[in-house]
Protein backbone atom coordinates (compact mmCIF):
# COMPACT_ATOMS: atom_id res chain seq x y z
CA UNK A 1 178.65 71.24 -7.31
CA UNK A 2 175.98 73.12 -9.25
CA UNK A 3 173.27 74.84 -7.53
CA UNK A 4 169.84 73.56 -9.56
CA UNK A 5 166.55 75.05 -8.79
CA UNK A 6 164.17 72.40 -7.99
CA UNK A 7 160.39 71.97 -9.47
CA UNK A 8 158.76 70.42 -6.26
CA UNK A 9 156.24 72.53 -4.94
CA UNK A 10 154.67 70.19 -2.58
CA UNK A 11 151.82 67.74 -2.35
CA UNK A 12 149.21 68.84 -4.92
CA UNK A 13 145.47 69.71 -4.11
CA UNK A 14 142.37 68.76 -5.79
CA UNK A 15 140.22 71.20 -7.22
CA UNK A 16 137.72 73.14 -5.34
CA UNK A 17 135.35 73.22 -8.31
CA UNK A 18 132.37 71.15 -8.32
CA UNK A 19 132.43 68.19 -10.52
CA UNK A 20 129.83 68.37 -13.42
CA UNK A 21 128.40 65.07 -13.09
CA UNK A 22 127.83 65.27 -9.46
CA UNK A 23 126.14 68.80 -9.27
CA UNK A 24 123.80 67.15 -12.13
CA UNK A 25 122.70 63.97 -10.15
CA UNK A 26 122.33 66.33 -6.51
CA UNK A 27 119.83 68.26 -8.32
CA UNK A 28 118.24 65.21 -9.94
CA UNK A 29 117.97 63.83 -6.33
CA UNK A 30 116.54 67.30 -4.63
CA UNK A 31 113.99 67.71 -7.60
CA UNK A 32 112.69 64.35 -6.83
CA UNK A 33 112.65 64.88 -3.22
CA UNK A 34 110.49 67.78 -3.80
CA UNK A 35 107.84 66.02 -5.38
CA UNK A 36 108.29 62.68 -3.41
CA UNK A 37 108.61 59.24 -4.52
CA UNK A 38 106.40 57.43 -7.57
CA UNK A 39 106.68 55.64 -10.51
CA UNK A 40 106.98 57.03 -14.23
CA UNK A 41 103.83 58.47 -15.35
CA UNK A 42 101.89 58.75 -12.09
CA UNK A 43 100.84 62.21 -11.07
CA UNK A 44 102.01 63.26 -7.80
CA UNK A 45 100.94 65.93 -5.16
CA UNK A 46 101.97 67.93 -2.17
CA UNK A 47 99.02 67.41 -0.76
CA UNK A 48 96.41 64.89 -0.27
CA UNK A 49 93.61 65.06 -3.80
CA UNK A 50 90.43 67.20 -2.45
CA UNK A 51 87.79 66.89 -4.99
CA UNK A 52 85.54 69.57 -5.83
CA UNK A 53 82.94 70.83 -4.31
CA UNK A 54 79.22 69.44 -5.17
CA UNK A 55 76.91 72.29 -6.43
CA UNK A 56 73.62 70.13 -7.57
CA UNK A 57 72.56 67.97 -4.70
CA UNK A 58 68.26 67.48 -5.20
CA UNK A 59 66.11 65.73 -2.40
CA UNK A 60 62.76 64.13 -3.61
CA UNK A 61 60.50 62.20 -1.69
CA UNK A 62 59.37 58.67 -3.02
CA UNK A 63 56.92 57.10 -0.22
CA UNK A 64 58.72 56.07 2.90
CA UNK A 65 62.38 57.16 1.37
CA UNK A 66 64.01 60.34 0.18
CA UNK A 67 66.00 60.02 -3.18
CA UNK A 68 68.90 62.30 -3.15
CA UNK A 69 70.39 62.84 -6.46
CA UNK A 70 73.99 64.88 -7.58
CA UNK A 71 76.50 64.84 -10.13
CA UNK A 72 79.61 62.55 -8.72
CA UNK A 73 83.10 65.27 -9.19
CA UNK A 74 85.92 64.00 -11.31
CA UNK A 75 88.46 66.73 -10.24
CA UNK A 76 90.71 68.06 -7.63
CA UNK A 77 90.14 71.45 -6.20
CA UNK A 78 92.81 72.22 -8.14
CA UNK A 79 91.42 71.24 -11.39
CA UNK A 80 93.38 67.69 -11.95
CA UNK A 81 91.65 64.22 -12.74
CA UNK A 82 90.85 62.17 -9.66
CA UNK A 83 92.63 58.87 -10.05
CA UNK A 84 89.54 56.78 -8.88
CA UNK A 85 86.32 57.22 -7.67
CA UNK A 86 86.05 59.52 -3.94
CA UNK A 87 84.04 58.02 -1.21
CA UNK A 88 80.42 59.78 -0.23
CA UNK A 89 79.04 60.89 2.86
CA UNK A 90 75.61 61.69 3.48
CA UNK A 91 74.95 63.91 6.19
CA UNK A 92 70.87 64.34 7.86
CA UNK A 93 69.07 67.09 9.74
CA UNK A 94 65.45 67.13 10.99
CA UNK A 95 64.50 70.31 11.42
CA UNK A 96 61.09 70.30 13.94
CA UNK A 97 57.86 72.32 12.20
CA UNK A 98 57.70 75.78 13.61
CA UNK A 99 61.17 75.55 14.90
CA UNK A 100 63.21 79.13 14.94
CA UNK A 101 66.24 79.78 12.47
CA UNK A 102 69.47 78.43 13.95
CA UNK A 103 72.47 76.40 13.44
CA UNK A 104 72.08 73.49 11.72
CA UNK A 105 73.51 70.35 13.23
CA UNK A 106 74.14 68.27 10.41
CA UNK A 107 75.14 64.14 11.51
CA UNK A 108 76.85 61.71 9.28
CA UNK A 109 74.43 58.89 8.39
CA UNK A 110 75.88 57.34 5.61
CA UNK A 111 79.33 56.73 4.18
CA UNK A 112 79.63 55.28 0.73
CA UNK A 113 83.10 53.51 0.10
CA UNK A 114 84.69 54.53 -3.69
CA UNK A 115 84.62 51.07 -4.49
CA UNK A 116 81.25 50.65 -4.77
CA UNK A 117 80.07 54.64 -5.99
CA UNK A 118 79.24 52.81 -9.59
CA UNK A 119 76.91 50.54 -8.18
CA UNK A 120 74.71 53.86 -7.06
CA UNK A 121 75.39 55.91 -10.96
CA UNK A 122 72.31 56.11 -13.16
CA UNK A 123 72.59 58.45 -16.34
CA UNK A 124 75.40 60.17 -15.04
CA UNK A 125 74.19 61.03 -12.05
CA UNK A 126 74.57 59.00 -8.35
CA UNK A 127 71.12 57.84 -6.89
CA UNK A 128 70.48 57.43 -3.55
CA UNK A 129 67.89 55.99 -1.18
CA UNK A 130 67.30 57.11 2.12
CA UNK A 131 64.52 55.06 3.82
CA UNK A 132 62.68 56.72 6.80
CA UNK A 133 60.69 54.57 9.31
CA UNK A 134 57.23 55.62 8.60
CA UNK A 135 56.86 56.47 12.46
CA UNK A 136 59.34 58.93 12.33
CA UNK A 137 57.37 60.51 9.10
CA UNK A 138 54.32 60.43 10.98
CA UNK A 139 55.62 61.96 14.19
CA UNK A 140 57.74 64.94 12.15
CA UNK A 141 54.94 65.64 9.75
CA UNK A 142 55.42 68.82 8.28
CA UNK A 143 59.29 69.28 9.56
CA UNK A 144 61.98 70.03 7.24
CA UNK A 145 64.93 67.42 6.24
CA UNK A 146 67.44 68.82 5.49
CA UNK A 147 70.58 67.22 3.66
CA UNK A 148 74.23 67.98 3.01
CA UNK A 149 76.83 65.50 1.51
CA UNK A 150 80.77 65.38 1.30
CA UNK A 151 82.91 63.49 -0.69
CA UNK A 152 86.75 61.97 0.01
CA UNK A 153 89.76 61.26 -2.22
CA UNK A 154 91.77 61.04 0.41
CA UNK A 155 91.27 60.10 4.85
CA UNK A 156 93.43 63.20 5.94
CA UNK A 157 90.72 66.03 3.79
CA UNK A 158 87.44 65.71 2.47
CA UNK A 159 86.04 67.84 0.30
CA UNK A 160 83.87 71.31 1.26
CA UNK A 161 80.23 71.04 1.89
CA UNK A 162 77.64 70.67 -0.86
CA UNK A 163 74.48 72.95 -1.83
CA UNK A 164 71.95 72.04 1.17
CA UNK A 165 68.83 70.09 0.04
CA UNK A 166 65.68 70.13 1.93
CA UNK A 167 62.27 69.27 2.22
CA UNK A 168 59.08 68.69 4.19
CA UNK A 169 58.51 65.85 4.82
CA UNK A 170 54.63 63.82 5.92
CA UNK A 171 52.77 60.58 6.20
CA UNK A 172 51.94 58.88 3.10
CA UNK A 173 49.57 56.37 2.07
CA UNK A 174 49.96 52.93 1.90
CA UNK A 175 50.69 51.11 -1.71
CA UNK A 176 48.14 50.13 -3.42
CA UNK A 177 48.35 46.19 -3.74
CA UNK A 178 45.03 45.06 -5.75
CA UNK A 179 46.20 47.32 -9.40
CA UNK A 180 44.43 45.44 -12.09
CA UNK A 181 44.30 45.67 -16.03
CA UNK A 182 41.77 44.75 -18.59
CA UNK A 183 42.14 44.65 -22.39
CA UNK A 184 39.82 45.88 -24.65
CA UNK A 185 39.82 46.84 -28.25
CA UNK A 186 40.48 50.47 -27.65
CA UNK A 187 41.79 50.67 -24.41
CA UNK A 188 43.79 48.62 -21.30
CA UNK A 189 41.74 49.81 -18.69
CA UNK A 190 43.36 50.41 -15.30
CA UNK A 191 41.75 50.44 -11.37
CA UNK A 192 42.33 49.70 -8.71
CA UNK A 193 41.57 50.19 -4.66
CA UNK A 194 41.90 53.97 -2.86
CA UNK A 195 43.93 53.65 0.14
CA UNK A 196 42.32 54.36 3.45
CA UNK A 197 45.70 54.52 5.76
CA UNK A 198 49.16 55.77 6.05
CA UNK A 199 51.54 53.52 5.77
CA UNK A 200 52.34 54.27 9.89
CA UNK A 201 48.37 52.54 10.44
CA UNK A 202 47.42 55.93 11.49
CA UNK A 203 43.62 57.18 8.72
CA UNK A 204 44.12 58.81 5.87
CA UNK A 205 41.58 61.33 3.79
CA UNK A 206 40.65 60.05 0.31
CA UNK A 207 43.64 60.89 -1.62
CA UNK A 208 44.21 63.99 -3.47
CA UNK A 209 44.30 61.91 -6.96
CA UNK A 210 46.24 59.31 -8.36
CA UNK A 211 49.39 59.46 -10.99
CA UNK A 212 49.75 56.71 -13.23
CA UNK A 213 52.98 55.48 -14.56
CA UNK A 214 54.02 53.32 -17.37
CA UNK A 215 57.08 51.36 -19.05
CA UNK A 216 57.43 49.07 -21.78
CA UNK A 217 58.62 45.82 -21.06
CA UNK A 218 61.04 43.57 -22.78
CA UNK A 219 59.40 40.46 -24.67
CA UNK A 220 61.10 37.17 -24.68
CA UNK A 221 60.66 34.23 -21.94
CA UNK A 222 61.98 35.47 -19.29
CA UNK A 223 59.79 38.57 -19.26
CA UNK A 224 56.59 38.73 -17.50
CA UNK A 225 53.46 38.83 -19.59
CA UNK A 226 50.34 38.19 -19.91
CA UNK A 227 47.47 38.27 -22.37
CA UNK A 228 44.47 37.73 -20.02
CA UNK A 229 42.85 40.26 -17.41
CA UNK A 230 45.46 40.90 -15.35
CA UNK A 231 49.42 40.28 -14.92
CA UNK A 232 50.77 38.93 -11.13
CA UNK A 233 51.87 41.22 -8.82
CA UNK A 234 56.06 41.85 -9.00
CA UNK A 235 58.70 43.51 -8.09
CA UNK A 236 59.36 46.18 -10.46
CA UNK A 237 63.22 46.31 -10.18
CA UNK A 238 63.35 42.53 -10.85
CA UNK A 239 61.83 43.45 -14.48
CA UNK A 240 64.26 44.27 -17.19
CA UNK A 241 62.33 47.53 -18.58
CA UNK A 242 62.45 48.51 -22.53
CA UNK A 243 61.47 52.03 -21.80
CA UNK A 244 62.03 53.98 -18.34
CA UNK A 245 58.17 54.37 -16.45
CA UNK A 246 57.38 57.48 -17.50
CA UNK A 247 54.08 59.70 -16.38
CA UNK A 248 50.74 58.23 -18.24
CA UNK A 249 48.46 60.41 -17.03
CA UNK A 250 46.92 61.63 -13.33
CA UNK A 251 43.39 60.90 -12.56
CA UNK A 252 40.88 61.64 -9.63
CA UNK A 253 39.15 58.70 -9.41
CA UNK A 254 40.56 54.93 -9.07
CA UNK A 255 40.50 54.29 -12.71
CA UNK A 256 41.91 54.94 -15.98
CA UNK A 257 42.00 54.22 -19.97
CA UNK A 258 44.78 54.42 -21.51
CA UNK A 259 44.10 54.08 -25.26
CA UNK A 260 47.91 54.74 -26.32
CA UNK A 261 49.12 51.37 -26.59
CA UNK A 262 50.10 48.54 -29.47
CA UNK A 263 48.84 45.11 -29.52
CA UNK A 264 51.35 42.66 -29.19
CA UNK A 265 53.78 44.89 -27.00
CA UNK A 266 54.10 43.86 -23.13
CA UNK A 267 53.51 47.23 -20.61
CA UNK A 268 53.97 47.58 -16.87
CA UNK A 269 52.22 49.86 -14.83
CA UNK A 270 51.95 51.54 -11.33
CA UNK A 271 49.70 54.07 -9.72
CA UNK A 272 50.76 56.43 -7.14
CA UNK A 273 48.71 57.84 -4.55
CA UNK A 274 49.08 61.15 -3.52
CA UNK A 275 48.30 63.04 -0.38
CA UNK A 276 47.93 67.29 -0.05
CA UNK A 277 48.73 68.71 3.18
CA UNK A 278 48.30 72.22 3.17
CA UNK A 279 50.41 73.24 0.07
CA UNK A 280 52.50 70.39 -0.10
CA UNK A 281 51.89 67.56 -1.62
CA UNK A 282 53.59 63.93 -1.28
CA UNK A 283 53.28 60.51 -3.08
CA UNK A 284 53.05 56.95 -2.22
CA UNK A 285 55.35 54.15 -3.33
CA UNK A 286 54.83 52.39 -6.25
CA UNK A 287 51.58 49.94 -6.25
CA UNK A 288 52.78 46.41 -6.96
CA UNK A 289 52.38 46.32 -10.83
CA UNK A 290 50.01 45.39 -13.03
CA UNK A 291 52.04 43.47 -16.98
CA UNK A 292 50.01 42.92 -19.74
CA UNK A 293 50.39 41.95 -22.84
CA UNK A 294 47.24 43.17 -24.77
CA UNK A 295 46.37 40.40 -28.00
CA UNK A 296 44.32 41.84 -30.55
CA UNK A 297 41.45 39.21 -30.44
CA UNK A 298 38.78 41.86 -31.51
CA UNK A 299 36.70 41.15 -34.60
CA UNK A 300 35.88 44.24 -37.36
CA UNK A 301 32.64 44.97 -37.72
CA UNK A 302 30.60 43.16 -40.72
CA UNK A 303 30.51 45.47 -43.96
CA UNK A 304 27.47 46.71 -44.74
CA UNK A 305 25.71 47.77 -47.69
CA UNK A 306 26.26 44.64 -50.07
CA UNK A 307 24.46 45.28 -53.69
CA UNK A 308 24.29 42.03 -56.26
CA UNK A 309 23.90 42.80 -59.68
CA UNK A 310 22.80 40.22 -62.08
CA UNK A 311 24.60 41.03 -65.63
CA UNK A 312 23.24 39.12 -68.42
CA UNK A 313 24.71 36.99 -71.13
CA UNK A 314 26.03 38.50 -73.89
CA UNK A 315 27.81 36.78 -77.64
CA UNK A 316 31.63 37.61 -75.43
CA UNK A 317 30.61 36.86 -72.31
CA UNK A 318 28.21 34.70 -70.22
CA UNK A 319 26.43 35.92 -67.63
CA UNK A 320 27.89 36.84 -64.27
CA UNK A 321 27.46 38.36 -61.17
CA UNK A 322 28.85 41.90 -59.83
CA UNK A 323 29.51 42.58 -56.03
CA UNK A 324 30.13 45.86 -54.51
CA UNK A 325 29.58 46.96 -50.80
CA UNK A 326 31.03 50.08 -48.68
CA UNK A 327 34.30 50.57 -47.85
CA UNK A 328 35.45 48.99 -44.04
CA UNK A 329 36.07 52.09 -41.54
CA UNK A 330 38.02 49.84 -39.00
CA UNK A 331 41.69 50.93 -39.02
CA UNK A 332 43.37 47.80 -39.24
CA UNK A 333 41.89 46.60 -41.73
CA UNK A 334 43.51 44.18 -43.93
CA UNK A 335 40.90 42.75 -46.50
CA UNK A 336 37.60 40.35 -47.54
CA UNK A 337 35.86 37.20 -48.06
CA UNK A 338 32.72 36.59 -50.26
CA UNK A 339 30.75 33.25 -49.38
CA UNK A 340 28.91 31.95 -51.62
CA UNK A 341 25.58 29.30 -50.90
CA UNK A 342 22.76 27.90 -52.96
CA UNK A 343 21.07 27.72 -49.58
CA UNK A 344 20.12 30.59 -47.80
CA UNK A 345 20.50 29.63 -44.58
CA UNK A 346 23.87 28.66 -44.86
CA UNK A 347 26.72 30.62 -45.31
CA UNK A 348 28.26 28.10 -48.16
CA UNK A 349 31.50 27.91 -49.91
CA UNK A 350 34.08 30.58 -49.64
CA UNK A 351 34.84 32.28 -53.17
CA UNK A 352 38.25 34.27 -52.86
CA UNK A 353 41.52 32.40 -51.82
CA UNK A 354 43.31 35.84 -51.06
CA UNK A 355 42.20 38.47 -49.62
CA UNK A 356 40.34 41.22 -51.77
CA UNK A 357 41.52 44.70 -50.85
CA UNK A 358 38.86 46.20 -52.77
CA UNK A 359 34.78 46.54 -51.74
CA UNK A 360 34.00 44.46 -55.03
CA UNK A 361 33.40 41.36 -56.36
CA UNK A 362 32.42 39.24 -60.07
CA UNK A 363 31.52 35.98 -59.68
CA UNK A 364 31.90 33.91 -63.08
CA UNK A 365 31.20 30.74 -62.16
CA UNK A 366 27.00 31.17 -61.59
CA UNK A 367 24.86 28.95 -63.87
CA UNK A 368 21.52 30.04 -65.43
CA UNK A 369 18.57 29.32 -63.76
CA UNK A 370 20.46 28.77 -60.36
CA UNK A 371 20.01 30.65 -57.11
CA UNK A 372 22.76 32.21 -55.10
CA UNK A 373 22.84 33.52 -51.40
CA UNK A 374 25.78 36.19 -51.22
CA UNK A 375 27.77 37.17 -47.90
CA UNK A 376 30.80 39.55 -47.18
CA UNK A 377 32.93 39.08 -44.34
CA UNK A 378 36.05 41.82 -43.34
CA UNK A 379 39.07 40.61 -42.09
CA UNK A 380 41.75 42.82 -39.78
CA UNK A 381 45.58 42.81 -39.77
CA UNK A 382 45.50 39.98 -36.79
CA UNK A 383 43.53 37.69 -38.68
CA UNK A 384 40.21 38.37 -36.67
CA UNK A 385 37.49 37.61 -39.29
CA UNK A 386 34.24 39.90 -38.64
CA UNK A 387 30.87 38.29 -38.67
CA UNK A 388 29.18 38.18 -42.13
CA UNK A 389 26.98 41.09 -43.73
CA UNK A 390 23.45 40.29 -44.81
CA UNK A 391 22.59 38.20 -46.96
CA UNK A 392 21.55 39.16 -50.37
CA UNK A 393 19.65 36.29 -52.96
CA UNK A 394 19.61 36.31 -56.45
CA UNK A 395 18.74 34.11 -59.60
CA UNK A 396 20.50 33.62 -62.77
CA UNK A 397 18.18 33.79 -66.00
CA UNK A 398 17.90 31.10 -67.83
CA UNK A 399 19.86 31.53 -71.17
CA UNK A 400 17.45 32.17 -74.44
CA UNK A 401 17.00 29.67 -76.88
């Protein structure tokens, strides 16, 4: 039998080489672990979102309140978009007048939820009220308060400390409640009561002076107006504003003129009282507001200096009168009337049907022998007719034979 050498080497093994397919999806799988779980397109961190730092926290005081103002951060610390807005926190410390340098022991007061962070934005910028009872102001007059604030993306890490605002802080007089406003022709004149206490009852010392403050109002009829003395007492933030209040003016005394305003436009206006202790100084709240419309119901001043000319008859023409008086100086002035009587003490027929936007006059309609009374009124851009000038008589000549 012949010997044949056999192929069989055994049971085969599988390769010890990695598959391709199956190294790619293991480091698919580890890459993904190493930046966690989360859908296509959403950013994802290591760590929880810290947003940055705020660097521009300011503390004012507005009466009773202290309005802290800072620019809100839209980025991580490290330098990515936060996905929505971060919560606030407001943090308070009274430090006592003549108190030592130490450690400040700041307290969380306030805690602002992201969701509603828009609801305190103005220009940009978050706005914030803190009221103080005014017995507190009046028991840590001339202390220090002192304010820090935070801000969270996330509940594990909050972001680093702000700048530290302060300021000192003092009694301050009560609002002024009785602000009234009266139109004239050149001015909407403003006055009003000087406090005599703080708003914590305890006396106050006649004020320092007074800022006044003004804003245009919207027209339409749901804004409030009014075209007599004064406008009802509101509240300001329940007036929709055309024009932010801005600074009119500060006065020493309880009154003011403010002769920068339109007829026909409707202005609010509130007068702050302010208080000087020492070197500082501090306001009060806004008085309860005075709205006016101001209505140009104001006259111009008769012209003066009316001249009558008698020109005779001549073979082209017959014989007429000429009119000529000075020129208005009131600076709305719009035009005249000529009135014409054969009575003189009546003013008679009016002549012109428009306007005449020149100081002169011919009258072609006279009749010889007949005797005319001549007035001159001027009339403004609101439609206010001025009183009439003098009165100047003349006769017509009888025509020659």
């Amino acid at each position: 039998m012949e010997n044949r050498k056999s192929n069989y080497t055994g049971p085969r093994r599988r390769s010890s080489a990695p598959d391709p397919i199956f190294h790619f999806l293991f480091s698919i799988s580890c890459f993904c672990a190493l930046l966690g779980c989360a859908a296509p397109g959403e950013p994802t961190y290591r760590h929880p979102p810290v947003p940055e730092a705020i660097g521009d926290l300011a503390a004012r005081p507005v009466g009773d309140a202290v309005v802290l103002t800072f620019t809100l951060p839209r980025n991580t610390i490290e330098h990515r978009p936060l996905a929505e807005p971060p919560a606030v926190e407001i943090f308070r410390s009274m430090i006592p007048k003549g108190a030592g340098p130490g450690k400040l022991s700041m307290r969380l007061v306030y805690t602002i939820p992201g969701a509603l962070v828009d609801t305190y934005l103005s220009a940009g910028r978050f706005t914030f009220s803190d009221p103080l009872p005014p017995e507190e102001l009046a028991a840590s007059a001339g202390g220090q308060m002192v304010y820090m604030v935070r801000t969270r993306a996330a509940k594990r890490r909050a972001s680093a400390d702000s700048n530290v605002a302060a300021l000192r802080v003092y009694p301050v007089p009560e609002r002024i409640r009785d602000l009234r406003a009266t139109v004239t022709e050149n001015a909407i004149e403003l006055s009003w009561s000087p406090p005599t206490r703080t708003t914590a009852g305890t006396p106050l010392a006649p004020p320092a002076g007074y800022r006044i403050y003004r804003a245009e109002v919207e027209t339409g009829p749901a804004s409030a107006s009014q075209t007599g003395e004064s406008a009802a007492a509101q509240d300001v933030s329940k007036v929709k504003l055309k024009t932010p209040l801005e600074l009119l003016g500060p006065t020493a005394s309880a009154t003011l003129r403010d002769t920068q305003f339109e007829f026909g436009r409707t202005y609010l206006y509130v007068v702050r009282s302010v208080a000087q202790y020492e070197a500082d100084s501090v306001e009060s709240a806004d008085s309860l507001p005075a709205i006016v419309t101001p209505r140009d119901t104001f006259p111009p001043a008769a012209p003066k200096g009316l001249v009558v000319l008698v020109v005779p008859a001549t073979p082209q023409a017959p014989a007429h009168i000429e009119l000529s008086w000075e020129i208005s100086p009131e600076p709305d002035w719009a035009g005249y009337y000529v009135y014409r009587s054969e009575q003189p003490d009546t003013s008679g027929q009016r002549l012109n049907r428009e306007l005449l936007l020149a100081p002169a006059f011919r009258d072609m309609s006279v009749l010889p022998g007949r005797r005319y009374t001549y007035r001159v009124s001027a009339v403004d851009r609101a439609g206010n007719e001025s009183p009439l000038s003098s009165a100047v008589t003349v006769e017509v000549p009888l025509s020659e034979p």
